[in-house]
Protein backbone atom coordinates (compact mmCIF):
# COMPACT_ATOMS: atom_id res chain seq x y z
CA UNK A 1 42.33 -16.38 10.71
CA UNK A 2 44.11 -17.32 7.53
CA UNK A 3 43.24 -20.75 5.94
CA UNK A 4 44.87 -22.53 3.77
CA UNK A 5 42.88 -25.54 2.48
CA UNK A 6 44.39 -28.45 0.70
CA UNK A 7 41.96 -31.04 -0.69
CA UNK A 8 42.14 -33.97 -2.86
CA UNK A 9 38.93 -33.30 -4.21
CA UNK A 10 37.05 -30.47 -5.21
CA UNK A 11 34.18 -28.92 -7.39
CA UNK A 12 33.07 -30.03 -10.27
CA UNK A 13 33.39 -32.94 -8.52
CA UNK A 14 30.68 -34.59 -6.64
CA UNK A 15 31.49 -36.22 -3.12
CA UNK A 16 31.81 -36.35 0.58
CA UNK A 17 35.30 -34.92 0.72
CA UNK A 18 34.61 -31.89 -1.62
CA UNK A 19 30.64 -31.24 0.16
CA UNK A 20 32.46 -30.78 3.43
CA UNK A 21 34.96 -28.48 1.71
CA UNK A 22 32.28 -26.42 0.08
CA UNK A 23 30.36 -26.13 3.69
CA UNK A 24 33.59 -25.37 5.64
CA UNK A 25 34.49 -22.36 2.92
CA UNK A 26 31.13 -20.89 3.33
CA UNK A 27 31.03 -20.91 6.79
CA UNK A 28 35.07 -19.13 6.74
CA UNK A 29 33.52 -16.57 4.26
CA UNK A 30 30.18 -15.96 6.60
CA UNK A 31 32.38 -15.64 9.40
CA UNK A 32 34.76 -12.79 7.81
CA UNK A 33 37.78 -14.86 7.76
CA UNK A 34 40.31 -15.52 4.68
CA UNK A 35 40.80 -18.68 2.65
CA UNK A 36 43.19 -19.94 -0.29
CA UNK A 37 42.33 -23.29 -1.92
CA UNK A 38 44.79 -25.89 -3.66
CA UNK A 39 43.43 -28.75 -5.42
CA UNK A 40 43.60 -31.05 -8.49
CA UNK A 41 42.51 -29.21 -11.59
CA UNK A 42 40.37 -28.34 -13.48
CA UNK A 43 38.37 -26.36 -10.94
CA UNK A 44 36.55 -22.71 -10.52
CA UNK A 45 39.22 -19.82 -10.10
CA UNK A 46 37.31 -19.27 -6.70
CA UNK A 47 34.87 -20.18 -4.33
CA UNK A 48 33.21 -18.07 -1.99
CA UNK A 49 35.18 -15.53 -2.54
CA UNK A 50 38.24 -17.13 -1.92
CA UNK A 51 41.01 -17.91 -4.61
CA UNK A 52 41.17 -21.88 -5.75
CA UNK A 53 45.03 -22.76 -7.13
CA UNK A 54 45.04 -25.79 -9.74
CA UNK A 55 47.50 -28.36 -9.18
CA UNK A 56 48.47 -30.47 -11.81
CA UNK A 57 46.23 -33.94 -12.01
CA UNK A 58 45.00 -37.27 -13.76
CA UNK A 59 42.01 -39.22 -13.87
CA UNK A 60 41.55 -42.43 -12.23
CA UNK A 61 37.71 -43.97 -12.35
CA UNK A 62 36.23 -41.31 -12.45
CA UNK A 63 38.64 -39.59 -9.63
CA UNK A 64 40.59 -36.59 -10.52
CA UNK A 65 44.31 -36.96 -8.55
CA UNK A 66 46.48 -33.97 -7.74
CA UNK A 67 50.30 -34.41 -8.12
CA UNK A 68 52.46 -32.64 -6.02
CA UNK A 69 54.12 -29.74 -6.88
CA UNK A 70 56.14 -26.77 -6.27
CA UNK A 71 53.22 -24.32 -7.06
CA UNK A 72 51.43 -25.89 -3.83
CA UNK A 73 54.53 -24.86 -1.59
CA UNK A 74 55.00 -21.80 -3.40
CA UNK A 75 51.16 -20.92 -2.43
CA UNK A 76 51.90 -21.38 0.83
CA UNK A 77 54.79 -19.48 1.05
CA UNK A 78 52.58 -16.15 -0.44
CA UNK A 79 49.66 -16.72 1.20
CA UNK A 80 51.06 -17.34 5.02
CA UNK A 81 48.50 -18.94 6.56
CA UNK A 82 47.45 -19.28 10.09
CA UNK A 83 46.84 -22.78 10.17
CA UNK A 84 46.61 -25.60 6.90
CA UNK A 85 43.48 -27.47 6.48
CA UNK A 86 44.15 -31.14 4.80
CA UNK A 87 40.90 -32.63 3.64
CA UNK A 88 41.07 -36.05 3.24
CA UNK A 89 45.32 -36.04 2.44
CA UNK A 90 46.67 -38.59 0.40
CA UNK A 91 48.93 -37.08 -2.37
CA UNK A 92 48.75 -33.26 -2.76
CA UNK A 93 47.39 -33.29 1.04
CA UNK A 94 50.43 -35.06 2.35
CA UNK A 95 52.95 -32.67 0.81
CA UNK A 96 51.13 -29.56 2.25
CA UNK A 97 51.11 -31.46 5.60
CA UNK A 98 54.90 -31.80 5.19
CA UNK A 99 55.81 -28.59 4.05
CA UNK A 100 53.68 -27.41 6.62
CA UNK A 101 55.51 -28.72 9.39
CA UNK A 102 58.68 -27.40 8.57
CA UNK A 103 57.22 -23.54 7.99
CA UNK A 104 55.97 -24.68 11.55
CA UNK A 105 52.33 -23.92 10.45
CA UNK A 106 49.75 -25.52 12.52
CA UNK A 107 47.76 -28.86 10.66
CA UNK A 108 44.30 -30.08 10.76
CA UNK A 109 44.02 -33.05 8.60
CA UNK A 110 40.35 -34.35 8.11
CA UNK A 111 40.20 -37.96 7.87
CA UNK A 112 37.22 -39.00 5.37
CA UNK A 113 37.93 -41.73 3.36
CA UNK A 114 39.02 -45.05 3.57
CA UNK A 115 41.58 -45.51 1.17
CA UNK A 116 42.68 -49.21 1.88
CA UNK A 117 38.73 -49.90 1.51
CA UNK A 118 38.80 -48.20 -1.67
CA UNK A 119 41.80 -49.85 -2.73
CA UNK A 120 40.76 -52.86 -2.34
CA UNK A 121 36.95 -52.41 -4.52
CA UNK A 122 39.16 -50.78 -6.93
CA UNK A 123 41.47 -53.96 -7.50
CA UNK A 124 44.38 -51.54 -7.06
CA UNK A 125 47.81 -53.35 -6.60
CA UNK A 126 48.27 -52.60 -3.21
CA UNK A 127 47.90 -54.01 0.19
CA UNK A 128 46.17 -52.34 3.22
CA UNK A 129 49.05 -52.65 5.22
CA UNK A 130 50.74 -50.78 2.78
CA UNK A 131 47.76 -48.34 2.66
CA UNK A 132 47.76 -47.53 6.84
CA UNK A 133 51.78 -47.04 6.58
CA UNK A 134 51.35 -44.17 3.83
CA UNK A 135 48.61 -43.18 6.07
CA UNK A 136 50.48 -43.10 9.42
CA UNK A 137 53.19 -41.19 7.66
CA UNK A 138 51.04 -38.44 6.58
CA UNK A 139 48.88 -38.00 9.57
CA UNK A 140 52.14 -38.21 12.10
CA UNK A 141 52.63 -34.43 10.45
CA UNK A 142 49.30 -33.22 11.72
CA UNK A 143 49.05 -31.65 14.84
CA UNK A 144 44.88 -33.15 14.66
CA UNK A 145 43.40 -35.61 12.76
CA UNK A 146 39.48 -35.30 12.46
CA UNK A 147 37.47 -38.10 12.21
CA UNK A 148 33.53 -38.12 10.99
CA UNK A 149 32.19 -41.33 13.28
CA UNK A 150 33.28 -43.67 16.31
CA UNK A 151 34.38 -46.21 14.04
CA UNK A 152 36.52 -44.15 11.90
CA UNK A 153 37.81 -43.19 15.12
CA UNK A 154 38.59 -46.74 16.32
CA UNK A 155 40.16 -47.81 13.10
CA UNK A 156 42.53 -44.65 13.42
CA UNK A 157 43.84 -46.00 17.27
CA UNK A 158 44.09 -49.27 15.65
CA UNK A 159 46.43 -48.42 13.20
CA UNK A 160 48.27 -46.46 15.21
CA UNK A 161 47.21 -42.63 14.33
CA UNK A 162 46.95 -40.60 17.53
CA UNK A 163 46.09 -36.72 18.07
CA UNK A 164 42.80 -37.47 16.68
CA UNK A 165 39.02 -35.62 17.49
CA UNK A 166 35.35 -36.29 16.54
CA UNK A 167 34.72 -34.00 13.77
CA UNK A 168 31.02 -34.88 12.01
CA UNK A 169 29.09 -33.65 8.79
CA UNK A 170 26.61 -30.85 8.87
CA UNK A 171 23.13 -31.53 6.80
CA UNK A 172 21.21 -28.56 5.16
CA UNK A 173 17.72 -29.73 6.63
CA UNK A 174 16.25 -26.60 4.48
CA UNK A 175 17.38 -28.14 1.46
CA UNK A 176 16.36 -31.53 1.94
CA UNK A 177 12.85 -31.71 3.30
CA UNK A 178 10.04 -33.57 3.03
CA UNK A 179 8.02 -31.00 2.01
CA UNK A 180 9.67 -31.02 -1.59
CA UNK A 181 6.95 -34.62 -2.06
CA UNK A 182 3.80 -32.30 -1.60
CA UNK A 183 5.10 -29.56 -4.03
CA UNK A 184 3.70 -29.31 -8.17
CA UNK A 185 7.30 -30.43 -9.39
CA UNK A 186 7.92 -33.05 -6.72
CA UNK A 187 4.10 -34.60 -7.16
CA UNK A 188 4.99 -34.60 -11.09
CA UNK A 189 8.75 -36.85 -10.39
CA UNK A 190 6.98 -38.87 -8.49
CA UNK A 191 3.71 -39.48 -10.93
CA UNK A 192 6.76 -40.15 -13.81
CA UNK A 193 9.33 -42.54 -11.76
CA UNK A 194 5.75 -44.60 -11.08
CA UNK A 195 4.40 -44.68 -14.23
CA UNK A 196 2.70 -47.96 -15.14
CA UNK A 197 3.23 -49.42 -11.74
CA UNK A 198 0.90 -51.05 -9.64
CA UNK A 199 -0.97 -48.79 -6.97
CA UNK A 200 0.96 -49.23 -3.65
CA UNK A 201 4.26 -49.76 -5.55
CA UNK A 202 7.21 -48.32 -3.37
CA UNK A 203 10.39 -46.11 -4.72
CA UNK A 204 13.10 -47.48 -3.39
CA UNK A 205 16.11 -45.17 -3.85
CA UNK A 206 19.91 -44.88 -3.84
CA UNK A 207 22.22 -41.45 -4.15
CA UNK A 208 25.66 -41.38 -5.05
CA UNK A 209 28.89 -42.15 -6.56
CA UNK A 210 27.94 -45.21 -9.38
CA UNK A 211 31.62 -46.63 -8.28
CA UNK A 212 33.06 -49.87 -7.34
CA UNK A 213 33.51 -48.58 -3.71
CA UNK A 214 29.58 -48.29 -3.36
CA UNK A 215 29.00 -51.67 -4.52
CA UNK A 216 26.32 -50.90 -6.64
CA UNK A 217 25.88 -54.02 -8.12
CA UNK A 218 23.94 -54.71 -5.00
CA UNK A 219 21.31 -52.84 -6.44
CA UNK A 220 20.21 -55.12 -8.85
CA UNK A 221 18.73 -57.40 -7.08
CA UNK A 222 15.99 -55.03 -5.74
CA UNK A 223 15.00 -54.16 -8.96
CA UNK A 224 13.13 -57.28 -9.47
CA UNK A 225 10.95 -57.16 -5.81
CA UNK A 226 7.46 -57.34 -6.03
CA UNK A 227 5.83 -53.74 -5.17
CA UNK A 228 8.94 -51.90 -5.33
CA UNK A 229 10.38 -49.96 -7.86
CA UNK A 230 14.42 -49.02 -7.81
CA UNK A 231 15.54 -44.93 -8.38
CA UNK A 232 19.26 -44.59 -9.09
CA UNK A 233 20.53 -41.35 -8.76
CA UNK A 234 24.19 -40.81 -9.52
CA UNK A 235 26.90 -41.00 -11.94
CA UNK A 236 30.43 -42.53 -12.23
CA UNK A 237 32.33 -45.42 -13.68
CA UNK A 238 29.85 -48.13 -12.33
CA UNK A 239 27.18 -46.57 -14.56
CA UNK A 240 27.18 -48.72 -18.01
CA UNK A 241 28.04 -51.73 -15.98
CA UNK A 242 24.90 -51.23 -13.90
CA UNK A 243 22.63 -49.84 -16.98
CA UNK A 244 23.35 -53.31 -18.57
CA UNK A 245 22.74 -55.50 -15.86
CA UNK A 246 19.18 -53.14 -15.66
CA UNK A 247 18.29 -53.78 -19.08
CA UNK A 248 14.79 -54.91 -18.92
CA UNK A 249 13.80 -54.09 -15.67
CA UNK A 250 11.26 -50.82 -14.66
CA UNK A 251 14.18 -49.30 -12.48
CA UNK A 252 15.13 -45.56 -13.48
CA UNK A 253 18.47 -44.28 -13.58
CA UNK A 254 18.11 -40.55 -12.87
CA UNK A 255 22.10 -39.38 -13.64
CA UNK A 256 23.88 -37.05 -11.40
CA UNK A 257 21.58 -34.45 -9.59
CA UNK A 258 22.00 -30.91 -7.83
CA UNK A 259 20.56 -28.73 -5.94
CA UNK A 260 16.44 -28.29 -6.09
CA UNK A 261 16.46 -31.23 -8.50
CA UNK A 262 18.46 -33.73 -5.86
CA UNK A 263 16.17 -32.33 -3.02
CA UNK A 264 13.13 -32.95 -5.04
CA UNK A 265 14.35 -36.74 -5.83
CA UNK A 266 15.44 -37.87 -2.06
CA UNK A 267 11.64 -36.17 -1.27
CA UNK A 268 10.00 -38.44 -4.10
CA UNK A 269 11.16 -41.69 -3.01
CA UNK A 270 9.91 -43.59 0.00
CA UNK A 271 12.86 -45.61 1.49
CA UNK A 272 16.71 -44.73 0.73
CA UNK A 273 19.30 -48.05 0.67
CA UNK A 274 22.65 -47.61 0.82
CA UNK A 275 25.22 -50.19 -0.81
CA UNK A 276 28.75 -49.60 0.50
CA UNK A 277 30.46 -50.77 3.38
CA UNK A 278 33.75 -48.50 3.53
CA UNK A 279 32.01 -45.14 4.42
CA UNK A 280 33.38 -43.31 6.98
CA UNK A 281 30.70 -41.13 7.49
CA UNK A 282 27.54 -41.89 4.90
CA UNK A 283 26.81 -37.78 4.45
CA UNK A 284 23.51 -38.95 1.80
CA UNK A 285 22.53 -41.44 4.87
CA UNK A 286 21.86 -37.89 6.42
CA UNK A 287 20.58 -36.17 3.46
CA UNK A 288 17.57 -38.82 2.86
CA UNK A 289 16.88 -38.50 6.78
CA UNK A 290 16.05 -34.58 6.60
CA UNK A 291 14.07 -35.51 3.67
CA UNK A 292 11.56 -37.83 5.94
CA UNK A 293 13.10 -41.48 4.87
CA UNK A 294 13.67 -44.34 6.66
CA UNK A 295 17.44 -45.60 5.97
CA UNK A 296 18.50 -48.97 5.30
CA UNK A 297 22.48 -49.28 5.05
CA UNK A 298 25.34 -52.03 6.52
CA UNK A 299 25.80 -51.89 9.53
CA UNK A 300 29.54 -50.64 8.76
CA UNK A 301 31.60 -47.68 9.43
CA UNK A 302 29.62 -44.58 9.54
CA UNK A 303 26.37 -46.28 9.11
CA UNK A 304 26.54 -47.11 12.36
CA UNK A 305 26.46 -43.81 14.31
CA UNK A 306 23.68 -42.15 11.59
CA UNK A 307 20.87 -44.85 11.57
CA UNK A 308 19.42 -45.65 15.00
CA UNK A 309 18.46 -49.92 14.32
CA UNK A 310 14.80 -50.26 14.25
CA UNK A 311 14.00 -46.24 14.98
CA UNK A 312 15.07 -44.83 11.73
CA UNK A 313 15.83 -47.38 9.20
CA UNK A 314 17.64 -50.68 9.54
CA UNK A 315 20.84 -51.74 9.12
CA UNK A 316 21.74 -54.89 7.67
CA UNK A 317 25.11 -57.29 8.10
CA UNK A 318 27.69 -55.81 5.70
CA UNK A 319 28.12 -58.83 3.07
CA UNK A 320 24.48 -60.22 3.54
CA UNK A 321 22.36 -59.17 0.60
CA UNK A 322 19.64 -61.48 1.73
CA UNK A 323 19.11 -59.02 4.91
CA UNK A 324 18.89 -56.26 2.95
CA UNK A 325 16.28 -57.69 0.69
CA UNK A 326 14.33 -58.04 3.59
CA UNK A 327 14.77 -54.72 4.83
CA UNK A 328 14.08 -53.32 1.46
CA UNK A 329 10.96 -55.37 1.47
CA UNK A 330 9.38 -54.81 4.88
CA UNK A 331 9.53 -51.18 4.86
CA UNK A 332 8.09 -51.26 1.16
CA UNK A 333 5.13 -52.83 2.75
CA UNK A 334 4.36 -50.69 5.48
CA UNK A 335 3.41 -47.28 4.64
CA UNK A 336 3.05 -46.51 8.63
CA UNK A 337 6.41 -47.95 9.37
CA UNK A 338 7.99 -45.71 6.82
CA UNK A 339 6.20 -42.67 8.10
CA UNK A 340 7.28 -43.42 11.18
CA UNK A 341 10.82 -44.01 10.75
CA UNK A 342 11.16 -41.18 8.68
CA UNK A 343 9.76 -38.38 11.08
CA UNK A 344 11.92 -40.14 13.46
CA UNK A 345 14.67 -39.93 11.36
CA UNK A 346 14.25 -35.92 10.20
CA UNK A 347 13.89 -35.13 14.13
CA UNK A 348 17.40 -37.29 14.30
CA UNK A 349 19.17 -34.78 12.16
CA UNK A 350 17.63 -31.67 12.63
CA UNK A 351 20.19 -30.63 14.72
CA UNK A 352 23.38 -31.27 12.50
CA UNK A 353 23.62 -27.87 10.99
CA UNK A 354 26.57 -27.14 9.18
CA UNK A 355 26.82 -23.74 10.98
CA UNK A 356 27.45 -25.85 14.15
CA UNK A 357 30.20 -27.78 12.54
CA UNK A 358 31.46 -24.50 11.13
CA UNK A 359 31.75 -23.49 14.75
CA UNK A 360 33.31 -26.30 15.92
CA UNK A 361 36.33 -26.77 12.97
CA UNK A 362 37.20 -23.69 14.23
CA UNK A 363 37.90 -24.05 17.41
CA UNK A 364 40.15 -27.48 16.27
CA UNK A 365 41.68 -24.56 13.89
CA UNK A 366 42.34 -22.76 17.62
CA UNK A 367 43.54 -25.88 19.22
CA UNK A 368 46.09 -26.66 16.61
CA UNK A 369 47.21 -23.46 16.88
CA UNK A 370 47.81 -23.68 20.41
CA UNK A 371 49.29 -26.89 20.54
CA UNK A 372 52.04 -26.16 17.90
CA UNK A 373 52.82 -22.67 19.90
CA UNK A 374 52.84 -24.70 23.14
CA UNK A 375 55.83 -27.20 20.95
CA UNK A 376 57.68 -24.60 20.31
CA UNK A 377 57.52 -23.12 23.95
């Protein structure tokens, strides 16, 4: 097949939207098929062999926006593809989706991020009514809408976007493993992030975005619990806010992470809290799992279909910070109960392979196709 993929975000960024991208283009390129990419720029010429087409873009927190443009359509119109892949559409993603339809290519739109939850954290002068409108006019020009978790799915039906599918998120269980803790290098981050603590001190981590829409102030707080020691690991526009209100306490701010260095830090801590309550999937909820972590998150969104309550982590009501003290500080207590959970937890996702999810956006790729012959039948 012939794939054109339309994101809002994309490498050198680091998120959800563009790690599902990344996953979805290796899997095309493993699988012999062809690919063009249109996003915001800047970005790599290509990816995976595939060409990557700069749209014009500004910067918003941190975010880099595409704008729409002719050179989008005019891709499409060269490249002829088989089907149009939308990841998360908002600007650039909605005029592909619309241009699309009238070329009468089939759409797969993925639906990944709650925009009227962002919105909102963001202070942005908008309303979510306002939000689910834009977002029922773009999705009404997809012939499927993919969804990462039941309550993404629900929230969809509520606001009246149909022709939708479970679509989940892949983990690279290789990558993130426990072993990484028992290695020279991981032994050594670990020795440094407790330096000078007392012996049975806990690290209690978070990984991501450093962004209003993670609530990361939340973190604070557990910086100052007795036998636990807070590991930050992220960047963003959060980050001086949260540096400040750190000032004086033993909690390390590691930066933004990749690759062997990100796998070694999930691997050195020894329970993984997660802030936000807008996720529609939680894709690090699954990363810190492989790694042999217990997982303490809201009990909100995607949350709630990764974390199995009182098995693998905990998860806490969405606005209560006082519940996820406690969490924080029970499992930082109990060596056995972290074990536990996060065997339990590793076992949970060792069968979310990427491959597999490769396998199945495919065959959605199929459907679509199908469906928008059988329309024109």
């Amino acid at each position: 097949m012939r794939i054109a993929l339309v994101t809002e975000s994309f490498l050198p960024s680091a998120n959800g939207v563009t790690t599902s991208v990344v996953r979805v283009l290796d899997h095309l390129a493993a699988a012999g098929h062809d690919a063009v990419v249109v996003c915001p720029g800047p970005a790599p010429r290509s990816y995976a062999g595939f060409p990557v087409v700069e749209v014009p873009a500004f910067s918003y927190r941190g975010f880099r926006a595409g704008i729409p443009s002719a050179g989008l359509v005019r891709t499409l119109d060269d490249f002829r593809p088989d089907v149009l892949h939308a990841a998360s559409p908002f600007g650039i993603g909605a005029q592909a989706l619309i241009a699309a339809r009238r070329r009468g290519i089939p759409t797969v739109a993925i639906f990944q991020t709650d925009v009227a939850g962002f919105a909102r954290q963001h202070g942005l002068a908008v309303t979510a009514p306002t939000v689910w409108r834009w977002l029922r006019h773009i999705h009404s020009y997809a012939d499927l809408t993919l969804a990462p978790s039941s309550a993404t799915l629900a929230d969809l039906e509520a606001n009246g976007i149909g022709r939708t599918r479970w679509w989940g998120r892949g983990v690279d269980t290789t990558t993130y493993h426990p072993q990484h803790r028992r290695t020279q290098a991981g032994r050594a981050l670990r020795a440094e992030l407790l330096a000078g603590a007392a012996p049975g001190t806990a690290l209690v981590g978070y990984v991501g975005r450093l962004a209003p829409e993670k609530r990361v102030e939340r973190l604070v707080r557990l910086a100052s619990l007795p036998g636990a020691r807070l590991v930050a690991v992220g960047d963003g526009p959060s980050r001086p806010g949260l540096e400040r209100a750190l000032a004086g306490t033993e909690a390390r701010l590691l930066g933004r992470l990749d690759g062997p260095e990100l796998a070694r830090a999930y691997a050195a801590l020894d329970v993984f809290v997660h802030t936000g309550t807008t996720e529609t999937f939680g894709q690090t909820l699954q990363e810190a799992m492989a790694s042999g972590l217990p997982v303490v998150a809201p009990a909100a969104g995607g949350p709630i279909d990764v974390v199995a309550e009182g098995v693998t982590g905990y998860l806490y009501a969405p606005e209560d910070d006082d519940a996820l003290e406690r969490a924080v500080r029970v499992l930082g207590a109990d060596p056995e109960m972290r074990a536990r959970m996060g065997e339990a937890g590793r076992r949970r996702v060792l069968p979310r392979s990427w491959e597999a999810l490769g396998e199945a956006i495919l065959g959605h790729y199929q459907d679509a196709i199908a469906q928008r012959v059988s329309t024109r039948v």
